[in-house]
N, C-alpha and C. Protein backbone atom coordinates (compact mmCIF):
# COMPACT_ATOMS: atom_id res chain seq x y z
N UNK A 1 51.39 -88.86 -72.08
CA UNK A 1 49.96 -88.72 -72.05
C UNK A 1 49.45 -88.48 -70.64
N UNK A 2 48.25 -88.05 -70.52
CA UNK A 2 47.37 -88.20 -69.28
C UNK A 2 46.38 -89.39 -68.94
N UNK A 3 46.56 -89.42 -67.53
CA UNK A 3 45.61 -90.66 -67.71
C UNK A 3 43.79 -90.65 -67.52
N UNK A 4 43.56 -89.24 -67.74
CA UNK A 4 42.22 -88.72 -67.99
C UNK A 4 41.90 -88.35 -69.20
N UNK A 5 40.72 -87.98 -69.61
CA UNK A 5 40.29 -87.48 -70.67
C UNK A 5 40.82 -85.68 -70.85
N UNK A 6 41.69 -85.32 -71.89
CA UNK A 6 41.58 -83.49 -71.48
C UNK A 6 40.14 -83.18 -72.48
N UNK A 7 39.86 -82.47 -72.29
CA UNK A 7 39.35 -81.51 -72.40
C UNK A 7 40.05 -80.31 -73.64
N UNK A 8 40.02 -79.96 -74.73
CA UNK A 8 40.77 -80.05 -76.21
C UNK A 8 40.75 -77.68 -75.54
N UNK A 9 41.67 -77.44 -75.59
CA UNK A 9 42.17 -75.91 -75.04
C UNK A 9 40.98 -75.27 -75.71
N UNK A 10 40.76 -75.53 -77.48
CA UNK A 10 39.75 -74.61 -77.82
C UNK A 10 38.46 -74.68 -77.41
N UNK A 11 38.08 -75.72 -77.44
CA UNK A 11 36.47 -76.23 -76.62
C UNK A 11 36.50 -74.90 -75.32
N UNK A 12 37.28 -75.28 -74.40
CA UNK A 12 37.24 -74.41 -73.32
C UNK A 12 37.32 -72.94 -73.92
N UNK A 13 38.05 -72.68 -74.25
CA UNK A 13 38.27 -71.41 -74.93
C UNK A 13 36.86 -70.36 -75.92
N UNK A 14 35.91 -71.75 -75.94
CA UNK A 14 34.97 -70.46 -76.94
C UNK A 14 34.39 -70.14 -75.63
N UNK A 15 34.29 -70.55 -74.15
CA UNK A 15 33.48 -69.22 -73.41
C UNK A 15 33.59 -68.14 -73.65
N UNK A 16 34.79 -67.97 -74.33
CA UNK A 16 34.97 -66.37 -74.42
C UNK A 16 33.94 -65.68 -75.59
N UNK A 17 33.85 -66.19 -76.97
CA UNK A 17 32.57 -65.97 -77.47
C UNK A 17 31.55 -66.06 -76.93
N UNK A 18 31.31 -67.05 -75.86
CA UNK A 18 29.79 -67.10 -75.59
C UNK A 18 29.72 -65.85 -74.57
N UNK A 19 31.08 -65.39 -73.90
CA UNK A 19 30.86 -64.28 -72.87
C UNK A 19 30.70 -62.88 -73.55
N UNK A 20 31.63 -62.73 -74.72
CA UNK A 20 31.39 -61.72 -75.87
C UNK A 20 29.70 -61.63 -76.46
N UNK A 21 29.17 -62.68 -76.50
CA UNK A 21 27.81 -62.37 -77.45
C UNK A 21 26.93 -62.17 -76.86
N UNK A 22 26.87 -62.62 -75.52
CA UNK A 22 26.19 -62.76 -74.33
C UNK A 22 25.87 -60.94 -73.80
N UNK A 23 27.11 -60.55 -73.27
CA UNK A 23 27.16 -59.29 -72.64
C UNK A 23 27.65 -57.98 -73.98
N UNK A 24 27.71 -58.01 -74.95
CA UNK A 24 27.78 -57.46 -76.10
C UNK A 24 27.18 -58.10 -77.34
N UNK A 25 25.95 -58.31 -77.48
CA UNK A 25 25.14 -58.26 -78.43
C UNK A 25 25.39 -57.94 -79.72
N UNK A 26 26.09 -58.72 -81.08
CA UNK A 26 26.06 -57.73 -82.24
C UNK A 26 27.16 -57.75 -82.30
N UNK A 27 28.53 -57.81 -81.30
CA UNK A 27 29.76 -57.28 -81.18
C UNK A 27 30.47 -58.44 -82.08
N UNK A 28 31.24 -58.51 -82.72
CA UNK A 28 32.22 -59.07 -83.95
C UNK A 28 33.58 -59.40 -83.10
N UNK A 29 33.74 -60.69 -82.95
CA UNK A 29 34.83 -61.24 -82.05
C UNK A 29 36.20 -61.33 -83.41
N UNK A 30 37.38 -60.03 -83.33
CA UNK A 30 37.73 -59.46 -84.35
C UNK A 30 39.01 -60.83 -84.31
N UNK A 31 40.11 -60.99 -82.89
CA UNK A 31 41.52 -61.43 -83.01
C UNK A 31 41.24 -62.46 -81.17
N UNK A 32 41.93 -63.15 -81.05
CA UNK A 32 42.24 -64.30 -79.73
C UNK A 32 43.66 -64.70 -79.61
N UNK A 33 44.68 -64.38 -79.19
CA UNK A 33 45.59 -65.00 -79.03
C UNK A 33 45.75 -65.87 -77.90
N UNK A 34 46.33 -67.10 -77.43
CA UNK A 34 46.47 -67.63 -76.45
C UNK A 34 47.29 -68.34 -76.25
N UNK A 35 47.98 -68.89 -74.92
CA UNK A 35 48.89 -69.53 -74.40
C UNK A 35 47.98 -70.73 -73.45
N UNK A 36 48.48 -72.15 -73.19
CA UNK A 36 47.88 -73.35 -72.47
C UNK A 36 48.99 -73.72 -71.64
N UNK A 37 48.42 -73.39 -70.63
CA UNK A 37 49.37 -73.72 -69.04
C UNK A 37 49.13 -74.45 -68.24
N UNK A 38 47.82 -74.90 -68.18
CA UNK A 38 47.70 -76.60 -67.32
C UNK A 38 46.41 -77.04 -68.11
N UNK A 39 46.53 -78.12 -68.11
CA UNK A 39 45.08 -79.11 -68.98
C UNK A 39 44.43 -79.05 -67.78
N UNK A 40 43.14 -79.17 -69.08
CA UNK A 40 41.54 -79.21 -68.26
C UNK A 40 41.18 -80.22 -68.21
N UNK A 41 40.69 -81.37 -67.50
CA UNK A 41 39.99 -82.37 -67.73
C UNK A 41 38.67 -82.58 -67.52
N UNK A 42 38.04 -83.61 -68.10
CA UNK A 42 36.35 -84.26 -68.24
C UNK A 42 36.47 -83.86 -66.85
N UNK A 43 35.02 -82.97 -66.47
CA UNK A 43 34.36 -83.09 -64.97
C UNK A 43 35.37 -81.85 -63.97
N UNK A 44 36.50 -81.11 -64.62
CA UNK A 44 36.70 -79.93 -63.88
C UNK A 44 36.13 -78.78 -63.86
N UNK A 45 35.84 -78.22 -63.20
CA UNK A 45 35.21 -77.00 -62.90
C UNK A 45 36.23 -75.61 -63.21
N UNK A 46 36.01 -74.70 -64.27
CA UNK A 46 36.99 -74.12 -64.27
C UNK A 46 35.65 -72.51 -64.62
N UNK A 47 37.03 -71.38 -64.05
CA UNK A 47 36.55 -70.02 -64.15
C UNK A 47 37.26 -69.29 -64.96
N UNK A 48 36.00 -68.59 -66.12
CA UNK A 48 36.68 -67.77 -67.70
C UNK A 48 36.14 -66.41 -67.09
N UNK A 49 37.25 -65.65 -67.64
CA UNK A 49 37.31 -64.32 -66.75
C UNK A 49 37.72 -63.50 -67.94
N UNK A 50 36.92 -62.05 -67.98
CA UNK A 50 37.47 -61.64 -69.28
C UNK A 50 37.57 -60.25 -68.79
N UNK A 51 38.69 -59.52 -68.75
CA UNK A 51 39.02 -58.25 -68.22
C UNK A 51 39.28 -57.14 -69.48
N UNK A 52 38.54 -56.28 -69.74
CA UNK A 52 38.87 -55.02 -70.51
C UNK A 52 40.33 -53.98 -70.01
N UNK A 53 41.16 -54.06 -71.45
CA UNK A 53 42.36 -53.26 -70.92
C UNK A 53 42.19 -51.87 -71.73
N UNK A 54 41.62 -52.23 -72.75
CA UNK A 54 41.40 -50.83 -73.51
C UNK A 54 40.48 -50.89 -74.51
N UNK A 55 39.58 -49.65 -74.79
CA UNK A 55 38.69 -49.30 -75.53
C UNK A 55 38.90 -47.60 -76.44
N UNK A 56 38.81 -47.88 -77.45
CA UNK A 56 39.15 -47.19 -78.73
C UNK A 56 38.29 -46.56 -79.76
N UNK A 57 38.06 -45.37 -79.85
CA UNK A 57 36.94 -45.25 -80.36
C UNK A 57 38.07 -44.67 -81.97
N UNK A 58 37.15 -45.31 -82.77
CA UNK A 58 37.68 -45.24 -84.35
C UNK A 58 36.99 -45.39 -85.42
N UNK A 59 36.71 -43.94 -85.96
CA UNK A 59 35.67 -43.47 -86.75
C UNK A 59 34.37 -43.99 -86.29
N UNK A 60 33.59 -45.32 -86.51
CA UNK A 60 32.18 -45.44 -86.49
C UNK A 60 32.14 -46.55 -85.70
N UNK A 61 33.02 -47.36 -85.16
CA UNK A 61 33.17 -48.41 -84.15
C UNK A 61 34.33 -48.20 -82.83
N UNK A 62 33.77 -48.81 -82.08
CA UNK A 62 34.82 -48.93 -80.75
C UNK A 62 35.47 -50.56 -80.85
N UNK A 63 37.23 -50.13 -80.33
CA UNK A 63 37.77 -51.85 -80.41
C UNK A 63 38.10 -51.66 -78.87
N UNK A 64 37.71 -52.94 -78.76
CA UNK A 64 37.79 -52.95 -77.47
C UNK A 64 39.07 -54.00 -77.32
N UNK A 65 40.02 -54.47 -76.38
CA UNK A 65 40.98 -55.15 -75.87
C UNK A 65 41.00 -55.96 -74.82
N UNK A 66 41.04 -56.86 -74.85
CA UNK A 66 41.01 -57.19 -73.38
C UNK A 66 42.01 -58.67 -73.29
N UNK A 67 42.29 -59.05 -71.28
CA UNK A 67 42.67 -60.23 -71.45
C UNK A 67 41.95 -61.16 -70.83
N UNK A 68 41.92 -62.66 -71.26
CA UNK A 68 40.95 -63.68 -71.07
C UNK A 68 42.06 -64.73 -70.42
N UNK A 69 41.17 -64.78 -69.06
CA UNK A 69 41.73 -66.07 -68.67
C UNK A 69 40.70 -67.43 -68.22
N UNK A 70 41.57 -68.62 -68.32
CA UNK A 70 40.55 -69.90 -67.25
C UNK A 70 41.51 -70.52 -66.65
N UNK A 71 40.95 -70.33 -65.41
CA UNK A 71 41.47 -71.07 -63.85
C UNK A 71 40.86 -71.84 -63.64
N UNK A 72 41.24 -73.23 -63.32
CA UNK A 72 40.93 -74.33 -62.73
C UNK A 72 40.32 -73.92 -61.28
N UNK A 73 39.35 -74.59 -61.01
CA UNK A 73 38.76 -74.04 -59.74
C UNK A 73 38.75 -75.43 -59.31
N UNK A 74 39.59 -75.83 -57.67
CA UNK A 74 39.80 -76.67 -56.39
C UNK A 74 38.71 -76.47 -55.52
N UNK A 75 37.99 -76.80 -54.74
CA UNK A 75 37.30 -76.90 -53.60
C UNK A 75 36.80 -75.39 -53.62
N UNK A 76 36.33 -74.36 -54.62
CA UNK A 76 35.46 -73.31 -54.87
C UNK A 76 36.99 -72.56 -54.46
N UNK A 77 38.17 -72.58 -54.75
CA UNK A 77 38.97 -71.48 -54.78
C UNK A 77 39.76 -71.03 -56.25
N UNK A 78 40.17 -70.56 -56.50
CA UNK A 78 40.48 -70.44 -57.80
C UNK A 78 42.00 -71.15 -57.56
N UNK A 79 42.29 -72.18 -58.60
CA UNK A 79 43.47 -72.82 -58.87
C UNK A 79 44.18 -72.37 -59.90
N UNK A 80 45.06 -73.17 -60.37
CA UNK A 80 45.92 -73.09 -61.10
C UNK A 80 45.62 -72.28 -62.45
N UNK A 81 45.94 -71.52 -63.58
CA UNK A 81 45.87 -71.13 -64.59
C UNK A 81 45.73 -71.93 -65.86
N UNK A 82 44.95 -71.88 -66.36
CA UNK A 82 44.66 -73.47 -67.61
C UNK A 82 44.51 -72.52 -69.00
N UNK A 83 44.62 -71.46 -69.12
CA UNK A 83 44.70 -70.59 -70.53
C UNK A 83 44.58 -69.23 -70.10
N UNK A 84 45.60 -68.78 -71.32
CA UNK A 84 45.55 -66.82 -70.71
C UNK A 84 45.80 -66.59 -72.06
N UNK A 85 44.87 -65.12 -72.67
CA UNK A 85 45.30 -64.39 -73.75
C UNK A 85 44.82 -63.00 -73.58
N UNK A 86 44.72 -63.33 -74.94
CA UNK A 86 43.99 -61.42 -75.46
C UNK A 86 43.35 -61.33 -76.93
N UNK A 87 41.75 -61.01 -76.75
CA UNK A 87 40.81 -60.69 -77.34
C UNK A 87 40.73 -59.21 -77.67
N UNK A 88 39.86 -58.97 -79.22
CA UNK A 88 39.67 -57.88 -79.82
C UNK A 88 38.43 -58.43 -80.07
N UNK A 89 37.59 -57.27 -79.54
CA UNK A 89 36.11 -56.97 -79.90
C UNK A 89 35.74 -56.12 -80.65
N UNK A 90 35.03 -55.72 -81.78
CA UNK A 90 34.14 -54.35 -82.37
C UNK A 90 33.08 -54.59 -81.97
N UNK A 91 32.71 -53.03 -81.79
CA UNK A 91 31.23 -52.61 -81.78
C UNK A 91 30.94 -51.94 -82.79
N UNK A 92 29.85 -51.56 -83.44
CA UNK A 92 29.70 -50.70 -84.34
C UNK A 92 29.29 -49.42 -83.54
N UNK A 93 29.66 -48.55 -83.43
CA UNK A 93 28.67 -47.81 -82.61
C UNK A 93 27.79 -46.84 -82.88
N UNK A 94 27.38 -47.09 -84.54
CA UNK A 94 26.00 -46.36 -84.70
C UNK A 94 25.49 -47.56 -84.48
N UNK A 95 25.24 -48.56 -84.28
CA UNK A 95 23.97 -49.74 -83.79
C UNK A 95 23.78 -49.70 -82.36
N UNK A 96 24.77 -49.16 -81.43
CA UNK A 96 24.56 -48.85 -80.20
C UNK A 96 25.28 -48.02 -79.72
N UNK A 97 24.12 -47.53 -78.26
CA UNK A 97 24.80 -46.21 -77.90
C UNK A 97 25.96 -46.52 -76.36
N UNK A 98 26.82 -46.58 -76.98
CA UNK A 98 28.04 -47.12 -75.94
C UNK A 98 28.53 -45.77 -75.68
N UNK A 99 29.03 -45.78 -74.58
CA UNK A 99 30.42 -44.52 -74.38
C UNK A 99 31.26 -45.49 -73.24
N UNK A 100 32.68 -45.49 -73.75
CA UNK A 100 33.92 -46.14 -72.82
C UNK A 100 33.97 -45.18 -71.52
């Protein structure tokens, strides 16, 4: 065990919805895979980072790809790695006018 409280991987993990709904409006959070590489605990400060690797345009929606990480952040530097995956987004894209 730890002798802190963690912090449960998925809790941390829906920033990534809230960063999906946030900056894509409408967009349908499709697939998430992930891996947990250091625990988070009560009262750490950590940074969710979501990088686009590819975007797909297919018939009437775009899928978008990307990978999602959260780093533990030390004294405002980025630390250690605390979750890494890969997200699938749709857009519809007759509801908006996107171009990749």
């Amino acid at each position: 065990g730890f002798d802190d409280t963690v912090v449960h991987g998925m809790l941390c993990s829906s920033m990534f919805s809230a960063m999906f709904a946030s900056r894509l409006p409408g967009s349908i959070y499709r697939a998430q895979s992930l891996s947990f590489h250091s625990p988070v605990f009560v009262g750490n400060t950590v940074q969710a980072k979501v990088e686009v690797i590819q975007v797909r345009k297919l018939r009437h929606i775009f899928l978008i790809k990307c990978d999602t990480t959260i780093n533990l952040i030390n004294d405002e530097e980025i630390g250690d790695l605390a979750i890494k995956g890969r997200a699938e987004v749709v857009i519809n894209s007759r509801e908006r006018d996107y171009e990749p």
